[in-house]
PDB file of N, CA and C in Angstrom:
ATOM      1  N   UNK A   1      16.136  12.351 -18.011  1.00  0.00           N
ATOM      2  CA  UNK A   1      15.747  13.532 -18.734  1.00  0.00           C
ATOM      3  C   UNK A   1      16.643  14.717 -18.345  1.00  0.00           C
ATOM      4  N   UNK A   2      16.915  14.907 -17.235  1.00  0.00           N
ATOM      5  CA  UNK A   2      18.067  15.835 -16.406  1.00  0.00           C
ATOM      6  C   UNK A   2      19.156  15.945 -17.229  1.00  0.00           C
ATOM      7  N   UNK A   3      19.469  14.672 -17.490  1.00  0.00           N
ATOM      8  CA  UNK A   3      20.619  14.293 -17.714  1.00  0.00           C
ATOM      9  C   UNK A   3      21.146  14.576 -19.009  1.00  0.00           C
ATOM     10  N   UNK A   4      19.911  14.483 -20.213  1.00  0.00           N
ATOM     11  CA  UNK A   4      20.417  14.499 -21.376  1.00  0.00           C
ATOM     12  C   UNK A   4      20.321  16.126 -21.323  1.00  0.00           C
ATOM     13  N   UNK A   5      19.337  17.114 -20.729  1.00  0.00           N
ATOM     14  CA  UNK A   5      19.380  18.120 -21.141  1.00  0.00           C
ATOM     15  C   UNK A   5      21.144  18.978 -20.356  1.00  0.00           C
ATOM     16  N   UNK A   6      20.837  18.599 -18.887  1.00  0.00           N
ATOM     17  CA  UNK A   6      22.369  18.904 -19.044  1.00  0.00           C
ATOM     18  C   UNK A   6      23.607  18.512 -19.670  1.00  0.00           C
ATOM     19  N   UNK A   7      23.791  17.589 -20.413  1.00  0.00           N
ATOM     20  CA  UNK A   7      24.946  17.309 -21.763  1.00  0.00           C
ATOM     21  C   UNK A   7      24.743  18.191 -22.667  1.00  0.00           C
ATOM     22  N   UNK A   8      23.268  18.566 -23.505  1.00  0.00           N
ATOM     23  CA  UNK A   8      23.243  19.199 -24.549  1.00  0.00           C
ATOM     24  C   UNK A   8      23.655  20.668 -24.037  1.00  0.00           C
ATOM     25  N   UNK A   9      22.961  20.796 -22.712  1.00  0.00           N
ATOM     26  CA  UNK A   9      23.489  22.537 -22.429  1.00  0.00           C
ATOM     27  C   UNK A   9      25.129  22.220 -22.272  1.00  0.00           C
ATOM     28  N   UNK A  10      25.645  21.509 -21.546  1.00  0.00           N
ATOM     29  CA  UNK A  10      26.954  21.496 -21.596  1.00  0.00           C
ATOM     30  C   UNK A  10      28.025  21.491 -22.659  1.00  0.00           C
ATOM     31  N   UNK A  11      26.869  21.046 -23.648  1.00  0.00           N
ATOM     32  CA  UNK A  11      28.161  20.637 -24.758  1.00  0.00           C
ATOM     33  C   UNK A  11      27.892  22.309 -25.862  1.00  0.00           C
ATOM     34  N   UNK A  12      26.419  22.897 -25.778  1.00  0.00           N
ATOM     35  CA  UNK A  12      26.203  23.959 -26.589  1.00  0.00           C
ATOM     36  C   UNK A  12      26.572  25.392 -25.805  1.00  0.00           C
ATOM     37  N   UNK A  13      25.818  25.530 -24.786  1.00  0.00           N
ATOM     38  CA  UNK A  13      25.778  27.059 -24.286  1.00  0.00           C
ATOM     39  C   UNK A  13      26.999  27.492 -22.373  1.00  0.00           C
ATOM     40  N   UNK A  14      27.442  26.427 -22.094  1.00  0.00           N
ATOM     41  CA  UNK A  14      28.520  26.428 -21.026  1.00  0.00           C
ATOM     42  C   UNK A  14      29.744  26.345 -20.860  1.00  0.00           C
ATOM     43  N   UNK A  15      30.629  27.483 -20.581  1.00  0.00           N
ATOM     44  CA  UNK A  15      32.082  27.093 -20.674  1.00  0.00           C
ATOM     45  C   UNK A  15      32.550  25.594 -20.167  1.00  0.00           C
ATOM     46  N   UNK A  16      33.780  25.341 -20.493  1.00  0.00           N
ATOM     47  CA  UNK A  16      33.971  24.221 -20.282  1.00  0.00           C
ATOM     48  C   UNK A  16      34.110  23.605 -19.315  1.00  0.00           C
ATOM     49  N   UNK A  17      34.506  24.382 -18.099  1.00  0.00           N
ATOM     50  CA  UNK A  17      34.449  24.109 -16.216  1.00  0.00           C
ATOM     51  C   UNK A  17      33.370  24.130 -16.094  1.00  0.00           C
ATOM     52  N   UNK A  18      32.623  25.149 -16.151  1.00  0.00           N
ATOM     53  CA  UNK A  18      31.298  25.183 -15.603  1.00  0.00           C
ATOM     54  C   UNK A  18      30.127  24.175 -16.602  1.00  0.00           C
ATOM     55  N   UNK A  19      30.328  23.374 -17.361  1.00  0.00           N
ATOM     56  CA  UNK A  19      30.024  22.142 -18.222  1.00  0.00           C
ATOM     57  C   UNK A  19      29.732  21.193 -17.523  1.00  0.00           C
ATOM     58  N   UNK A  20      31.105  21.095 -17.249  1.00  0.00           N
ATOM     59  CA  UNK A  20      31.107  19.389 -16.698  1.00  0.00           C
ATOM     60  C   UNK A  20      30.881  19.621 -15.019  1.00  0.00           C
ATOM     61  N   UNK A  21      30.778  20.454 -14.429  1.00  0.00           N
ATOM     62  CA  UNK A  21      30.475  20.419 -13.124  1.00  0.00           C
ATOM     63  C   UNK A  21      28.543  20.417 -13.172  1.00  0.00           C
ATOM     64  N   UNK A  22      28.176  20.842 -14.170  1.00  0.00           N
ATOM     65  CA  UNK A  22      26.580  20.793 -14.237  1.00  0.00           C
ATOM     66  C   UNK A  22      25.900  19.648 -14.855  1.00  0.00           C
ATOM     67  N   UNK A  23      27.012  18.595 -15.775  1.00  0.00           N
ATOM     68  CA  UNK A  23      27.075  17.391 -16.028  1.00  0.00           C
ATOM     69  C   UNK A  23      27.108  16.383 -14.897  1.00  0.00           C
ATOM     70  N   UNK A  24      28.428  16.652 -14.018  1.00  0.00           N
ATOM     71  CA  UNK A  24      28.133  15.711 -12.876  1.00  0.00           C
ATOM     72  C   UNK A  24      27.160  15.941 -11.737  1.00  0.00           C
ATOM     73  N   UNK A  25      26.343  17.087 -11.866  1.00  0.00           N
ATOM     74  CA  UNK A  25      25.702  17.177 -11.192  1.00  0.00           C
ATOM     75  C   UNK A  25      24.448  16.794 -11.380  1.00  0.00           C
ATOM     76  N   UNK A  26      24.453  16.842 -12.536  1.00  0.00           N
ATOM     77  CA  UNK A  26      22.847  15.960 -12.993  1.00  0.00           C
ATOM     78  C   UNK A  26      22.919  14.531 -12.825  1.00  0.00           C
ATOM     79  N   UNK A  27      24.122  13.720 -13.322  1.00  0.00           N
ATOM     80  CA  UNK A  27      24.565  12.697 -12.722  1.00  0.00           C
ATOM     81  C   UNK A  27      24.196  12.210 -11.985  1.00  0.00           C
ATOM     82  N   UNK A  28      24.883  13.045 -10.876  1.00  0.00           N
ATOM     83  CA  UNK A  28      24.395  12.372  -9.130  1.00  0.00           C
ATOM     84  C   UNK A  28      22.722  12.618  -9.004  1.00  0.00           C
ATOM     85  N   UNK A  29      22.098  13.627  -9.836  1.00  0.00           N
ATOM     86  CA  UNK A  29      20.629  13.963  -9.216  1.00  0.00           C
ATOM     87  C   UNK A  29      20.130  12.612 -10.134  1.00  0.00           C
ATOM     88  N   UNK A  30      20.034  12.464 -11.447  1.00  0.00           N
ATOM     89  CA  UNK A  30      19.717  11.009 -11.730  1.00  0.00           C
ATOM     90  C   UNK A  30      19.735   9.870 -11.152  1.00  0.00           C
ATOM     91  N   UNK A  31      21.166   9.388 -10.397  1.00  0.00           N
ATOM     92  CA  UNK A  31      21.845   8.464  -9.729  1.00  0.00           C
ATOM     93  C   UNK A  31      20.319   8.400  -8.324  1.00  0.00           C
ATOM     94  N   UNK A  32      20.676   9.304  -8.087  1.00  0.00           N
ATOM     95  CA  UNK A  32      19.729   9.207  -6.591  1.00  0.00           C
ATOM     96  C   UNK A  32      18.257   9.197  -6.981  1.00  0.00           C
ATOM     97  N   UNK A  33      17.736  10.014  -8.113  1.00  0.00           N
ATOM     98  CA  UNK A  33      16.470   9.877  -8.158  1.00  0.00           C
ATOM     99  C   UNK A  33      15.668   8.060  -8.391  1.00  0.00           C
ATOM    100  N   UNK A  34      16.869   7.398  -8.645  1.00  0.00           N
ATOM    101  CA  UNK A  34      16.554   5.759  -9.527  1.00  0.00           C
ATOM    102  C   UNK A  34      16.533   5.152  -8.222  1.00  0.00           C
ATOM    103  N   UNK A  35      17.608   5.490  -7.061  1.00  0.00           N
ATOM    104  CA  UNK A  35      17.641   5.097  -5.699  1.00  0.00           C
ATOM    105  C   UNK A  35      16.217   5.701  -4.929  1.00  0.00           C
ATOM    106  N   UNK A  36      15.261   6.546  -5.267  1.00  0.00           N
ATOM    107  CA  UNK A  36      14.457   7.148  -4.416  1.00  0.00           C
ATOM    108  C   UNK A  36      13.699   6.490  -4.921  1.00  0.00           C
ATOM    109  N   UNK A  37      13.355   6.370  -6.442  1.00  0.00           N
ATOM    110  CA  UNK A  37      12.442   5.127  -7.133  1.00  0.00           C
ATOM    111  C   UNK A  37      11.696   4.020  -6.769  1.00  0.00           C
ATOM    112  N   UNK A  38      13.200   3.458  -6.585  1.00  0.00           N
ATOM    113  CA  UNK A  38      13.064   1.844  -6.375  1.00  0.00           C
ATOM    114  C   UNK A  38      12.931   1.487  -5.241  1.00  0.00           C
ATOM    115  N   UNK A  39      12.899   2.804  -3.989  1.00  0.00           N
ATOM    116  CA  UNK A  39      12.643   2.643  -2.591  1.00  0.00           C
ATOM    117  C   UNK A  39      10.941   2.888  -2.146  1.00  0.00           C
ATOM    118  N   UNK A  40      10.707   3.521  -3.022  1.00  0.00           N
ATOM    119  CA  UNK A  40       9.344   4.214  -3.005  1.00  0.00           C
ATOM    120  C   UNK A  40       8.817   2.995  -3.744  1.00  0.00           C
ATOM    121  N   UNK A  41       8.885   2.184  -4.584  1.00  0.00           N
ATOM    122  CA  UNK A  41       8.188   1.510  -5.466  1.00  0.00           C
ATOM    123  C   UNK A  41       7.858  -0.236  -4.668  1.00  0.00           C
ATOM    124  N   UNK A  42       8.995  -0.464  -3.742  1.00  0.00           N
ATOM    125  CA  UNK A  42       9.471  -1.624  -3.630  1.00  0.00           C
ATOM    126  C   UNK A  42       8.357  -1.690  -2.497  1.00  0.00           C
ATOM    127  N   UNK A  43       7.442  -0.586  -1.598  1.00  0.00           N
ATOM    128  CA  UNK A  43       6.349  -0.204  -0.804  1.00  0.00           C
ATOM    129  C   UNK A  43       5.259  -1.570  -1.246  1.00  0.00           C
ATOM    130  N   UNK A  44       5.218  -1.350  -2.409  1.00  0.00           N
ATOM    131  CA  UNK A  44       3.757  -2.182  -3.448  1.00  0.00           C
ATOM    132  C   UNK A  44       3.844  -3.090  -3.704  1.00  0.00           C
ATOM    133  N   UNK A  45       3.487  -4.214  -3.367  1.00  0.00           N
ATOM    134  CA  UNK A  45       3.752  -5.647  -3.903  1.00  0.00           C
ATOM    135  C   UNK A  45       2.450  -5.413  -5.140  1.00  0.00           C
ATOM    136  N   UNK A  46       2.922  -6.206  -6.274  1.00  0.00           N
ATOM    137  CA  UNK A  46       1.790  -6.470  -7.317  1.00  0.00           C
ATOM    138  C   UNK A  46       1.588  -7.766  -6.987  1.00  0.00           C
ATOM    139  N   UNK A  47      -0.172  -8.044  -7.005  1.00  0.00           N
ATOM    140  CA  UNK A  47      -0.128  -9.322  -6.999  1.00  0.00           C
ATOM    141  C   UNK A  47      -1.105  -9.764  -8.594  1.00  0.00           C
ATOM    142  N   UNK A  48      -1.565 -10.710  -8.999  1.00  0.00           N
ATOM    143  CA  UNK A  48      -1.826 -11.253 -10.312  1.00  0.00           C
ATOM    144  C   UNK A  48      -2.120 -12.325  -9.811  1.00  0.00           C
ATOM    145  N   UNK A  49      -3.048 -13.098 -10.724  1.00  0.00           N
ATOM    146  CA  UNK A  49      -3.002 -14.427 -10.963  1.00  0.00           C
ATOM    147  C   UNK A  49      -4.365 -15.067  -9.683  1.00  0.00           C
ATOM    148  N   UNK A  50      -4.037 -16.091  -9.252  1.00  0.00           N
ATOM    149  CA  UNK A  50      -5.557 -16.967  -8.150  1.00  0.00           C
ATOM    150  C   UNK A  50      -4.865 -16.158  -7.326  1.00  0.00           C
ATOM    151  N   UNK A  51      -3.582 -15.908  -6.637  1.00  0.00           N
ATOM    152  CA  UNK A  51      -3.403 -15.582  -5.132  1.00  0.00           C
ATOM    153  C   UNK A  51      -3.730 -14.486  -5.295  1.00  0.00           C
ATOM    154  N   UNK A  52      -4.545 -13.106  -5.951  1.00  0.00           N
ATOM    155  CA  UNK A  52      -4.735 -12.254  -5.909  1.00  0.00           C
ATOM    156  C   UNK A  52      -5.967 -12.126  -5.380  1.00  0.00           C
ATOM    157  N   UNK A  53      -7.200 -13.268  -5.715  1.00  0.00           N
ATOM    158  CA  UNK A  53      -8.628 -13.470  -5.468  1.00  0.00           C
ATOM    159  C   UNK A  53      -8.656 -13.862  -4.118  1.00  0.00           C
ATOM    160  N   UNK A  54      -7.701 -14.759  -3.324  1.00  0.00           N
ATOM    161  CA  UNK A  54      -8.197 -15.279  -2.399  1.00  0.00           C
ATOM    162  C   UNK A  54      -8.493 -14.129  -1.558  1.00  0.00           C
ATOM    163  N   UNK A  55      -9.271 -14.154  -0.572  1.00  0.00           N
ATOM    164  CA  UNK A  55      -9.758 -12.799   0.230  1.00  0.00           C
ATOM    165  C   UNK A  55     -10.509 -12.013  -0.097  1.00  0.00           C
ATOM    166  N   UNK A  56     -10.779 -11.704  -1.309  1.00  0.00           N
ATOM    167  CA  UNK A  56     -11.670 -11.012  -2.192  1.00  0.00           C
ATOM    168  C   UNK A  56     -12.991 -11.352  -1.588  1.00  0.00           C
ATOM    169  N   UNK A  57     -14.193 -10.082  -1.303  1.00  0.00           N
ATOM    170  CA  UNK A  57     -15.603 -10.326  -1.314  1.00  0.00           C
ATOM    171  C   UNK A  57     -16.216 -10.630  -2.941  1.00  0.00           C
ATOM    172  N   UNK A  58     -17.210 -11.491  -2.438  1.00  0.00           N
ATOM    173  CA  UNK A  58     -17.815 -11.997  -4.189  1.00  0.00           C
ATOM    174  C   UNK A  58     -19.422 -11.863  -3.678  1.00  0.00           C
ATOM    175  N   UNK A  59     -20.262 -11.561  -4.754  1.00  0.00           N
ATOM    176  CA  UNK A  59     -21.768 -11.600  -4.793  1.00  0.00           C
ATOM    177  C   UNK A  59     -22.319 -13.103  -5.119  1.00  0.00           C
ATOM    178  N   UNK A  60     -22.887 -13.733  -3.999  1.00  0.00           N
ATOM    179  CA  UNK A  60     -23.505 -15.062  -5.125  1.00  0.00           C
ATOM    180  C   UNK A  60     -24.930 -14.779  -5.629  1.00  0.00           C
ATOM    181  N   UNK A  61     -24.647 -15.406  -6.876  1.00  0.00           N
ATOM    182  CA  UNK A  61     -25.773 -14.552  -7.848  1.00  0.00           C
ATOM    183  C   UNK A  61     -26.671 -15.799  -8.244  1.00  0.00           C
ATOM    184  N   UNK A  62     -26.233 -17.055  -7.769  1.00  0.00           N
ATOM    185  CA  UNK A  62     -27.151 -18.430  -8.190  1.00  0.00           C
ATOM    186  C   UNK A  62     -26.563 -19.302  -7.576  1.00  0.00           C
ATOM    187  N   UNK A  63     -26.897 -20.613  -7.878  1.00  0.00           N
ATOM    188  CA  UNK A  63     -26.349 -21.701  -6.888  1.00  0.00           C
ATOM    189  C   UNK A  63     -25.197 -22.365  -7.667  1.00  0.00           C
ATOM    190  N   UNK A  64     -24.354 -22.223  -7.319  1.00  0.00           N
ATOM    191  CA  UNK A  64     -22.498 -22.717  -7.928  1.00  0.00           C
ATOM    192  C   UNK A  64     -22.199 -21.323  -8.753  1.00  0.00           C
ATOM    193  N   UNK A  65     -22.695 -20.413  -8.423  1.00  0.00           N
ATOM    194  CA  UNK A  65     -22.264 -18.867  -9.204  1.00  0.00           C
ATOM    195  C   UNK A  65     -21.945 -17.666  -8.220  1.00  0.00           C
ATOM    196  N   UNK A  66     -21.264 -16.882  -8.953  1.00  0.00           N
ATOM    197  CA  UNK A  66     -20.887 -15.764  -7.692  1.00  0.00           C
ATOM    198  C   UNK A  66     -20.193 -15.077  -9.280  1.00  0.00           C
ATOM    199  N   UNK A  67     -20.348 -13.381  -8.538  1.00  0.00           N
ATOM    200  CA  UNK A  67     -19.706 -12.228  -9.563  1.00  0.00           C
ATOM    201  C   UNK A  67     -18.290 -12.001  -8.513  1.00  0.00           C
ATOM    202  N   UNK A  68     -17.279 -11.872  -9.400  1.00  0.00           N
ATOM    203  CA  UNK A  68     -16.091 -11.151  -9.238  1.00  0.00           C
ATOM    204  C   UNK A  68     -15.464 -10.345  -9.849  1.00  0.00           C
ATOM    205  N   UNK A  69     -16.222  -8.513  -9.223  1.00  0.00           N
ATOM    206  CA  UNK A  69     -14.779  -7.898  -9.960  1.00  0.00           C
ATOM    207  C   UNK A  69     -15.825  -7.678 -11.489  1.00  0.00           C
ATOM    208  N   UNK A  70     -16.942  -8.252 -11.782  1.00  0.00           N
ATOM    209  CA  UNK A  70     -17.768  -8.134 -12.986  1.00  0.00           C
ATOM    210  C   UNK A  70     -17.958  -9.374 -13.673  1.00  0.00           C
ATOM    211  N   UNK A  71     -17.260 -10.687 -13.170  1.00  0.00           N
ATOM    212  CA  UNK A  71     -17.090 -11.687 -13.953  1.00  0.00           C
ATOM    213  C   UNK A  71     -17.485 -12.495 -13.232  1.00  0.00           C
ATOM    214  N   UNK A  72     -18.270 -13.764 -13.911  1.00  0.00           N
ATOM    215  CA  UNK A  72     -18.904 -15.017 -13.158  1.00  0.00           C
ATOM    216  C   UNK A  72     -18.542 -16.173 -13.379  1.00  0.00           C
ATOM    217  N   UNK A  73     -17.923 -16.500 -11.954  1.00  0.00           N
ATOM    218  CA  UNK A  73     -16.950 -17.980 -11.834  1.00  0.00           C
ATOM    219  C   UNK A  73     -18.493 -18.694 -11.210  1.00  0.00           C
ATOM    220  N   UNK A  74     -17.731 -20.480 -11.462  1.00  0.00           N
ATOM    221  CA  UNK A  74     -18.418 -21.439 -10.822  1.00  0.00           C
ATOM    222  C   UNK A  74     -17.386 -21.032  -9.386  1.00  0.00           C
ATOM    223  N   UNK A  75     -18.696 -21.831  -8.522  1.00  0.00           N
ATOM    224  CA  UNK A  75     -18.077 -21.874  -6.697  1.00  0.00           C
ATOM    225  C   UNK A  75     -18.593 -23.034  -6.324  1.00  0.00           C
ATOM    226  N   UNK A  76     -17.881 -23.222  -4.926  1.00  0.00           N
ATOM    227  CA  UNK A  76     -18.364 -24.225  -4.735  1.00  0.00           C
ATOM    228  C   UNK A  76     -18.051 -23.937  -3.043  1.00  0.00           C
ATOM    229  N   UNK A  77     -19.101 -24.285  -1.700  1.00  0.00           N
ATOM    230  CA  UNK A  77     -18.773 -24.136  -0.604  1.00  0.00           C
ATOM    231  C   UNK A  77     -19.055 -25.458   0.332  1.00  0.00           C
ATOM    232  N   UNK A  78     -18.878 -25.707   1.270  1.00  0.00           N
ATOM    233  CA  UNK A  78     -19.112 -26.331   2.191  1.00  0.00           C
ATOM    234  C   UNK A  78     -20.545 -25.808   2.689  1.00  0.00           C
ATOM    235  N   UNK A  79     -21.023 -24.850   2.921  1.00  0.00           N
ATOM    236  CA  UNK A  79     -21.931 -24.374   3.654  1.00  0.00           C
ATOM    237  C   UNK A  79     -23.186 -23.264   2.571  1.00  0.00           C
ATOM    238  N   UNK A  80     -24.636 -23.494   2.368  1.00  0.00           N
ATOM    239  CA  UNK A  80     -25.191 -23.528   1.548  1.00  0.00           C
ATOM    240  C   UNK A  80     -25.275 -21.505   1.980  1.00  0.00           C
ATOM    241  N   UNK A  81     -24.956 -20.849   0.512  1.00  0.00           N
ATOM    242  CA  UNK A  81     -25.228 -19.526   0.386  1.00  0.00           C
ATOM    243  C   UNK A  81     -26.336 -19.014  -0.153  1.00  0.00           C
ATOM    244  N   UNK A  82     -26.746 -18.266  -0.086  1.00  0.00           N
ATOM    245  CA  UNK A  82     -27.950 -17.967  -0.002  1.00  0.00           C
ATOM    246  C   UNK A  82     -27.721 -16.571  -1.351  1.00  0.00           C
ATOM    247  N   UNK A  83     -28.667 -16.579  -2.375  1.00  0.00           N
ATOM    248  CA  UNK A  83     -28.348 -15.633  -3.602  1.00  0.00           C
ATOM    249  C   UNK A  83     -28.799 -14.211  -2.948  1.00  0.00           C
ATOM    250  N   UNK A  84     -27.737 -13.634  -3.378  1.00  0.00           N
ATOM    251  CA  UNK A  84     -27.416 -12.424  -3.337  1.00  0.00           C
ATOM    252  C   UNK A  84     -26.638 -11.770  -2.034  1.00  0.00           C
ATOM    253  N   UNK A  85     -26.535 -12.997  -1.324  1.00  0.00           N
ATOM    254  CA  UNK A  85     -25.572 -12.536  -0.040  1.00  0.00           C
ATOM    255  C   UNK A  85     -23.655 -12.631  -0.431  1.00  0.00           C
ATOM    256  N   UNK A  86     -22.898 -12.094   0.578  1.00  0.00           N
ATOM    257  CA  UNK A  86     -21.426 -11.912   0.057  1.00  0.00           C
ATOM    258  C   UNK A  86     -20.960 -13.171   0.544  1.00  0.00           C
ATOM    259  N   UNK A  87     -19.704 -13.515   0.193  1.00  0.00           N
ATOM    260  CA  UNK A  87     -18.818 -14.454   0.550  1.00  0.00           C
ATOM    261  C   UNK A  87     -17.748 -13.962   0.279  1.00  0.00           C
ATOM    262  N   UNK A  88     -16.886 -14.815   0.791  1.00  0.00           N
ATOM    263  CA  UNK A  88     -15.556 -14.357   0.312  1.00  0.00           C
ATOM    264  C   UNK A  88     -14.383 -15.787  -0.154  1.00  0.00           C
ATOM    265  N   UNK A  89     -13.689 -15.332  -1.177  1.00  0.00           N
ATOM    266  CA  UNK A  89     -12.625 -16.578  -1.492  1.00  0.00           C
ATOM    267  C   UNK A  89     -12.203 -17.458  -0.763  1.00  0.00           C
ATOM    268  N   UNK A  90     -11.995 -18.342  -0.784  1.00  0.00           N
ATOM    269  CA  UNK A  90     -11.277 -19.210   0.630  1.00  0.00           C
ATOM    270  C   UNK A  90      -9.745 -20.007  -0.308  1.00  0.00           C
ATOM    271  N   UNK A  91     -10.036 -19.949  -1.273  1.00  0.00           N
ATOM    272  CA  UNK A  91      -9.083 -20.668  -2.336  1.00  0.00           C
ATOM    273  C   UNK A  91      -9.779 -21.099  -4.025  1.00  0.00           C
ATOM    274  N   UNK A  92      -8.449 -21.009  -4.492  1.00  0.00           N
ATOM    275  CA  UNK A  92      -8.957 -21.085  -5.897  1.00  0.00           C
ATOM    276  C   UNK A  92      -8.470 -22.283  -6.651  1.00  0.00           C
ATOM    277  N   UNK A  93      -9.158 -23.399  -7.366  1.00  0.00           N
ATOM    278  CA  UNK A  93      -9.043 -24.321  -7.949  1.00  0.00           C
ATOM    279  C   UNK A  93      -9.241 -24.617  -9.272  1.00  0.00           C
ATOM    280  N   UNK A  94      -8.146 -24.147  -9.909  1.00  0.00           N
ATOM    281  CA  UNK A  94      -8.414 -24.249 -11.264  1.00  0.00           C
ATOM    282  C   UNK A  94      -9.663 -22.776 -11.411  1.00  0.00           C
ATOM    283  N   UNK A  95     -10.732 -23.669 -12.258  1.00  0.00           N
ATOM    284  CA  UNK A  95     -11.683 -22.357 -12.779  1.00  0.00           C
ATOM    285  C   UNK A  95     -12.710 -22.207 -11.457  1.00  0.00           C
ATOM    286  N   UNK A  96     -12.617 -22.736 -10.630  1.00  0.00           N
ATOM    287  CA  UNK A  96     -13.817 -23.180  -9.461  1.00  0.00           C
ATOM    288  C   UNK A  96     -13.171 -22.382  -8.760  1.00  0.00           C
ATOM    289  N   UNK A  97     -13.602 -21.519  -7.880  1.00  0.00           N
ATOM    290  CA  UNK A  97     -13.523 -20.826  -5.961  1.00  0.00           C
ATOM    291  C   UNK A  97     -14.653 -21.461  -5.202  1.00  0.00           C
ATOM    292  N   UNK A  98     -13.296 -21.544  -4.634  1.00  0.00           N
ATOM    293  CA  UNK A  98     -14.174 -21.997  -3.428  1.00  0.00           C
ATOM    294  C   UNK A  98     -14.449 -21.237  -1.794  1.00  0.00           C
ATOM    295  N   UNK A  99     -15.680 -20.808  -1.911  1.00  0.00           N
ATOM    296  CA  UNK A  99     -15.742 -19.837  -0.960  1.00  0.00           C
ATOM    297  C   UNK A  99     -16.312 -19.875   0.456  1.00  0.00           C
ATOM    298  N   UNK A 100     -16.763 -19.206   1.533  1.00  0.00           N
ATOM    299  CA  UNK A 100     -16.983 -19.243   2.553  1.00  0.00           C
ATOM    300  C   UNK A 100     -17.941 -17.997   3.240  1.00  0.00           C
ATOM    301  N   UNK A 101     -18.912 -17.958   4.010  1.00  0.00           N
ATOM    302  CA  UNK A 101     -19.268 -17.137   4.336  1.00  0.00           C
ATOM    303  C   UNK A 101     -18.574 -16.345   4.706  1.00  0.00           C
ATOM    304  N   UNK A 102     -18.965 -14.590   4.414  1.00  0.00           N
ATOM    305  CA  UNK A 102     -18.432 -13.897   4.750  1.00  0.00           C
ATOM    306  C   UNK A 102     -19.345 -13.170   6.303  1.00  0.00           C
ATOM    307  N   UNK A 103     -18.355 -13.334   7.266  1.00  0.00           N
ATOM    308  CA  UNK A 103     -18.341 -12.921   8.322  1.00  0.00           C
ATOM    309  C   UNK A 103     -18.857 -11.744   9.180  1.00  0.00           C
ATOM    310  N   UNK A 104     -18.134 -10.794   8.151  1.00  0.00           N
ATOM    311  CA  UNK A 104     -18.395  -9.427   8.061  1.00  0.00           C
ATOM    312  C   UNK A 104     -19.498  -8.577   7.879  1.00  0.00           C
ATOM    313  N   UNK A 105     -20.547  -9.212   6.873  1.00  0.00           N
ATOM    314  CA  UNK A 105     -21.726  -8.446   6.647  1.00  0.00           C
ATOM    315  C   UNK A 105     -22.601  -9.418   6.772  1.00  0.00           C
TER     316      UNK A 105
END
């Protein structure tokens, strides 16, 4: 955005030295702002998809059911949960999680 407005001022309302020195100077401030960007951005991993759930706390709301997030998957555990207590992901299989007591609460 820098960039285009300094061309248009350069090319309409700036002598011609003092033009292109306010041209390359937007330049370099563009140049670096894409470098400050992608340094600041690269902080955040996105995650998506099952590896995003695993770890996640879930509500079990019935027996092979649990809410995630607002939505109700089948589960399935090793160890019998009790409705309305938390768990948490342990891994995801296809449409099934499979979860584990959660520790914590």
């Amino acid at each position: 955005m820098i960039l285009a407005i300094a061309i248009v001022l350069a090319l309409v309302a700036l002598p011609s030295p003092l033009g292109l020195i306010f041209v390359g100077t937007a330049a370099v401030i563009e140049v670096g702002e894409v470098f400050v960007w992608k340094r600041w951005l690269s902080r955040y991993s996105v995650k998506t998809g099952a590896e995003a759930l695993i770890g996640m706390k879930v509500e079990v709301i019935g027996d092979g059911r649990a809410r995630v997030r607002g939505e109700i998957w089948n589960t399935r555990s090793d160890s019998p949960l009790p409705i309305g207590s938390q768990a948490r992901i342990a891994a995801v299989n296809g449409l099934v999680l499979d979860l584990e007591p959660d520790t914590e609460s």
